[in-house]
Protein backbone atom coordinates (compact mmCIF):
# COMPACT_ATOMS: atom_id res chain seq x y z
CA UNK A 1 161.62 23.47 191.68
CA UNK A 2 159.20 23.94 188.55
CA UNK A 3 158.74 27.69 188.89
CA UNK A 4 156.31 29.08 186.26
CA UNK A 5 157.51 32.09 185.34
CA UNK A 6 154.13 32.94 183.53
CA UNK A 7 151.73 31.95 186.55
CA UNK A 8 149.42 34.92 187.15
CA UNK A 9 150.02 37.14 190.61
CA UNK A 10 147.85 39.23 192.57
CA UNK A 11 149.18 42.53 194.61
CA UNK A 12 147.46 45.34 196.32
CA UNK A 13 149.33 48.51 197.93
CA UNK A 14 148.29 49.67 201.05
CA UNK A 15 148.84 53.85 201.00
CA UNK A 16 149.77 55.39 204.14
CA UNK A 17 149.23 58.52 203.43
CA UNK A 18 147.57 60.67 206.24
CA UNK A 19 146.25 62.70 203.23
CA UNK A 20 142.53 61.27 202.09
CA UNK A 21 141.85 61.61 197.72
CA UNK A 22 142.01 63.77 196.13
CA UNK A 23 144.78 65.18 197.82
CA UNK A 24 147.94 64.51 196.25
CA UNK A 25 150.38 62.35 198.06
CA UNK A 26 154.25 61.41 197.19
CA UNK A 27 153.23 57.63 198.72
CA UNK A 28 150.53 57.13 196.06
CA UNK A 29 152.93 57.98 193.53
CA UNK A 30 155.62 55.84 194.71
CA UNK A 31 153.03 52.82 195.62
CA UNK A 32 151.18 53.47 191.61
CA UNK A 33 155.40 53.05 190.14
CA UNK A 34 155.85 49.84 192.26
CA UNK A 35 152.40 48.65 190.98
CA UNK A 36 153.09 49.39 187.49
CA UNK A 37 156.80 47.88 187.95
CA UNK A 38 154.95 44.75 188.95
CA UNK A 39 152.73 44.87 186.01
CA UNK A 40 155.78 44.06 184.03
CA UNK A 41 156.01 40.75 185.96
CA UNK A 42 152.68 39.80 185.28
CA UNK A 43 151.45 41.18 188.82
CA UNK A 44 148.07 42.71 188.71
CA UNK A 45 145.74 44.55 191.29
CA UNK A 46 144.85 47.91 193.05
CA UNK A 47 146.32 50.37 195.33
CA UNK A 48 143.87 51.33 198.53
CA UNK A 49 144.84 54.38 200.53
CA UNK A 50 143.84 53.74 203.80
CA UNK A 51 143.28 57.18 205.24
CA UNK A 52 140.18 57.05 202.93
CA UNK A 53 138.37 54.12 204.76
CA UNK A 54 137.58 53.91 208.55
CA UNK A 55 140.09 51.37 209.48
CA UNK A 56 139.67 51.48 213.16
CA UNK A 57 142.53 50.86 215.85
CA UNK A 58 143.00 47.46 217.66
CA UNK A 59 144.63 44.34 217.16
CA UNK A 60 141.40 42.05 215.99
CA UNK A 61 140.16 40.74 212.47
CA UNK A 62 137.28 42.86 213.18
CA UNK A 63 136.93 45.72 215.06
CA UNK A 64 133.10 46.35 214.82
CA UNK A 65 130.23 47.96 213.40
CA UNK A 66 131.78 50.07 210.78
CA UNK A 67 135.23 49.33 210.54
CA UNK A 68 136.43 48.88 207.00
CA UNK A 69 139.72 46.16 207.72
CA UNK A 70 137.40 42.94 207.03
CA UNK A 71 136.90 44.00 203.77
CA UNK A 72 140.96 45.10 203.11
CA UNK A 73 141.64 42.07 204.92
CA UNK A 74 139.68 40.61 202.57
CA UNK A 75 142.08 41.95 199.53
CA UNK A 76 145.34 40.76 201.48
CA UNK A 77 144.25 37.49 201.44
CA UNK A 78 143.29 37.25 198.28
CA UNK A 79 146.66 38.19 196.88
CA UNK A 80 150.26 36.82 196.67
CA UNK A 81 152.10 40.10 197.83
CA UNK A 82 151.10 42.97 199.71
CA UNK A 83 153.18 46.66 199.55
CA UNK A 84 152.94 48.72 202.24
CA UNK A 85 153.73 52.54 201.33
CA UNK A 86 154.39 55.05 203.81
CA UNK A 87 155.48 58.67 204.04
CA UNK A 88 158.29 59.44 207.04
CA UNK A 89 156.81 61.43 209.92
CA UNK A 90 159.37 62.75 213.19
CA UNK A 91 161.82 59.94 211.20
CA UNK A 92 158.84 57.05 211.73
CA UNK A 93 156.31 55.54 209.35
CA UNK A 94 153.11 57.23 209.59
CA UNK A 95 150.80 56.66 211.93
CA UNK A 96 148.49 55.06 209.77
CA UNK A 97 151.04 52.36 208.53
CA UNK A 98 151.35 51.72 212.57
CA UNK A 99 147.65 51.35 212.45
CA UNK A 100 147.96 48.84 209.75
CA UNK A 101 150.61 46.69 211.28
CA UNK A 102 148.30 46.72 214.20
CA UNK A 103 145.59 45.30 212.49
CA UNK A 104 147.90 42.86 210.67
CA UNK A 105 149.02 41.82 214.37
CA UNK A 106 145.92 39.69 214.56
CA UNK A 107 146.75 37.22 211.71
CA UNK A 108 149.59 35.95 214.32
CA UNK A 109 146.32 33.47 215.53
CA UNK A 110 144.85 32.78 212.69
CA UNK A 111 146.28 29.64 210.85
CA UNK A 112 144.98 26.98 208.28
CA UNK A 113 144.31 23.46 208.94
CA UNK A 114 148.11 23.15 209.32
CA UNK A 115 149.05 25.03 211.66
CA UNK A 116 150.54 28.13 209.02
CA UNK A 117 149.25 31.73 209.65
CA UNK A 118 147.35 32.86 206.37
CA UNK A 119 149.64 34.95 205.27
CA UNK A 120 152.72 32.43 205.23
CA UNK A 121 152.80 32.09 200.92
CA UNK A 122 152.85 35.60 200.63
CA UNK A 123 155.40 38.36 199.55
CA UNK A 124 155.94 41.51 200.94
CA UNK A 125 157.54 44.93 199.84
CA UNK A 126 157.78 48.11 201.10
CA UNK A 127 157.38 52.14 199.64
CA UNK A 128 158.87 54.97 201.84
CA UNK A 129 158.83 58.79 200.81
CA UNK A 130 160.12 61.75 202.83
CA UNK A 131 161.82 65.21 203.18
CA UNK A 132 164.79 63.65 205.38
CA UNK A 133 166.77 61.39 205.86
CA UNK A 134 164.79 57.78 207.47
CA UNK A 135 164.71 55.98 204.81
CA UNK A 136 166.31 53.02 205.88
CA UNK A 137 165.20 52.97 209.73
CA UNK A 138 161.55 53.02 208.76
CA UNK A 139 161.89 50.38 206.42
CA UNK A 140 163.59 48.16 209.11
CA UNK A 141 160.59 48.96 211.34
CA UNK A 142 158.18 47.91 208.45
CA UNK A 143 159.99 44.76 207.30
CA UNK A 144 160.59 43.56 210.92
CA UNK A 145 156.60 44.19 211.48
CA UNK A 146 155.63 42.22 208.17
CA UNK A 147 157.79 39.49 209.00
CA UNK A 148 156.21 39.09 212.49
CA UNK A 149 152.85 38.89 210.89
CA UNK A 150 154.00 36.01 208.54
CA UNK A 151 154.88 37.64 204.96
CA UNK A 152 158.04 36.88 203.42
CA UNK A 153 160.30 39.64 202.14
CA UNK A 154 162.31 39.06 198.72
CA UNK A 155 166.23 40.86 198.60
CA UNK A 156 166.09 44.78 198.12
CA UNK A 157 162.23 44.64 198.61
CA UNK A 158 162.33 48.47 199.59
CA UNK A 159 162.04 51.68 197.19
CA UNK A 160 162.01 55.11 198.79
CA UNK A 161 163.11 58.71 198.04
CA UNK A 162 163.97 61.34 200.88
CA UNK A 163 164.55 64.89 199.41
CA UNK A 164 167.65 67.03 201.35
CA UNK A 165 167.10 67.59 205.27
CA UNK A 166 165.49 70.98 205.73
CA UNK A 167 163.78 71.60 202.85
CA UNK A 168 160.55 71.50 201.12
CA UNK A 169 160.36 69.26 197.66
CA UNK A 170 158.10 66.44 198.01
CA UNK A 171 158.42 63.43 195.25
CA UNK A 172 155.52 64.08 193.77
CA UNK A 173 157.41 67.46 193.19
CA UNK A 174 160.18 66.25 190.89
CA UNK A 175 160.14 66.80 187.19
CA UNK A 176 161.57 63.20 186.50
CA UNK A 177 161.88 60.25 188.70
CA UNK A 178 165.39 59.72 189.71
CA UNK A 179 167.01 57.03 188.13
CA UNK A 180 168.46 55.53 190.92
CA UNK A 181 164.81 55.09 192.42
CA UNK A 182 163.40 53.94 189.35
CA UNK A 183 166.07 51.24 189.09
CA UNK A 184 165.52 50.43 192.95
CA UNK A 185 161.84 49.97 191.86
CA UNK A 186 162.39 48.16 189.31
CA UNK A 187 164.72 45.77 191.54
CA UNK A 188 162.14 45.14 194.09
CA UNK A 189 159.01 44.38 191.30
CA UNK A 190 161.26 41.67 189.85
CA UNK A 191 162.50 40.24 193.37
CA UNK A 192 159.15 39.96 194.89
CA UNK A 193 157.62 38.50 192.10
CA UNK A 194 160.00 35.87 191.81
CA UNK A 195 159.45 35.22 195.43
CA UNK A 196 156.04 35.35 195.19
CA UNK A 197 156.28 32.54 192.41
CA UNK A 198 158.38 30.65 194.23
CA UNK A 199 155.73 30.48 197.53
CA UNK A 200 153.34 29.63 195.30
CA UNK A 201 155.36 26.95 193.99
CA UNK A 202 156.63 25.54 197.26
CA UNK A 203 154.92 26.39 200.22
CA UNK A 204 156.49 26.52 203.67
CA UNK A 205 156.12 23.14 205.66
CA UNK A 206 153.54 23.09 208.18
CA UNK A 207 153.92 24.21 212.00
């Protein structure tokens, strides 16, 4: 396969955050580091935190007058990878990242000419903060969820921190990032890029 190691690549990170801007949140910092990380692979786009648009719940395209998915929608499907970032709540991803999965649900039914839901082609990766331990089980729920909703998922395409059970340090908190979640990071940008590339490349046969 003639994979261009130079072609240009789109991204946007979803933020789970329950916390609307300006409030700080340890998910937008994590979700701004993968960003940047994927800068360095020639990967541009923006973050959106969803908690600051009325996303509303269902399982449809479009939920109505007033709901702001069409639009984010929109921005998923006019990338090549899509992060998901998510704080852990009662050892789950938030309820917002739910929401978004929810809303993702719909793109099960809607295919191209060929029979492939619009997402097939497309890489996904996943950010997950928290002050215990989770880490691991809420990516599984997220990557299972993506999958189902047709977006591909490179090796190691998961960074997260999770501070010591019990206590009260938040990421954003820390004087440094960690090295071993910078390198993590750094590990997923370069993965799911390359898969990215190689979607773009080759795309998966139709239905």
């Amino acid at each position: 396969m003639d994979l261009n190691t130079h072609t240009p690549l789109r991204a946007v990170a979803l933020v789970c955050t329950l916390s609307p801007s300006p409030a700080p949140s340890s998910s937008q910092l994590l979700a701004d580091q993968t960003m940047a990380a994927l800068a360095e692979h020639g990967v541009t786009g923006k973050t959106i935190r969803i908690a600051d648009h009325d996303v509303k719940s269902g399982v449809k395209t479009d939920m109505g007058d007033g709901d702001a998915w069409p639009e984010i929608r929109d921005t998923i499907l006019g990338c090549d990878i899509l992060v998901l970032s998510t704080p852990i709540w009662l050892g789950h991803p938030s309820s917002i990242a739910q929401r978004v999965l929810e809303r993702l649900n719909a793109e099960i039914s809607e295919t191209d000419d060929e029979g492939r839901m619009l997402t097939y082609g497309k890489a996904a990766a996943v950010c997950v903060v928290g002050n215990e331990d989770g880490a691991h089980h809420v990516s599984a729920e997220l990557f299972q969820g993506l999958n189902d909703v047709g977006l591909s998922l490179a090796p190691n395409a998961v960074t997260y921190w999770v501070g010591e059970a019990m206590q009260g340090t938040d990421y954003q908190d820390l004087d440094k990032t960690p090295e071993k979640t910078a390198a993590t990071t750094a590990s997923l940008a370069a993965n799911t890029a390359h898969l990215a590339r190689c979607l773009k490349a080759a795309p998966y046969p139709a239905s």
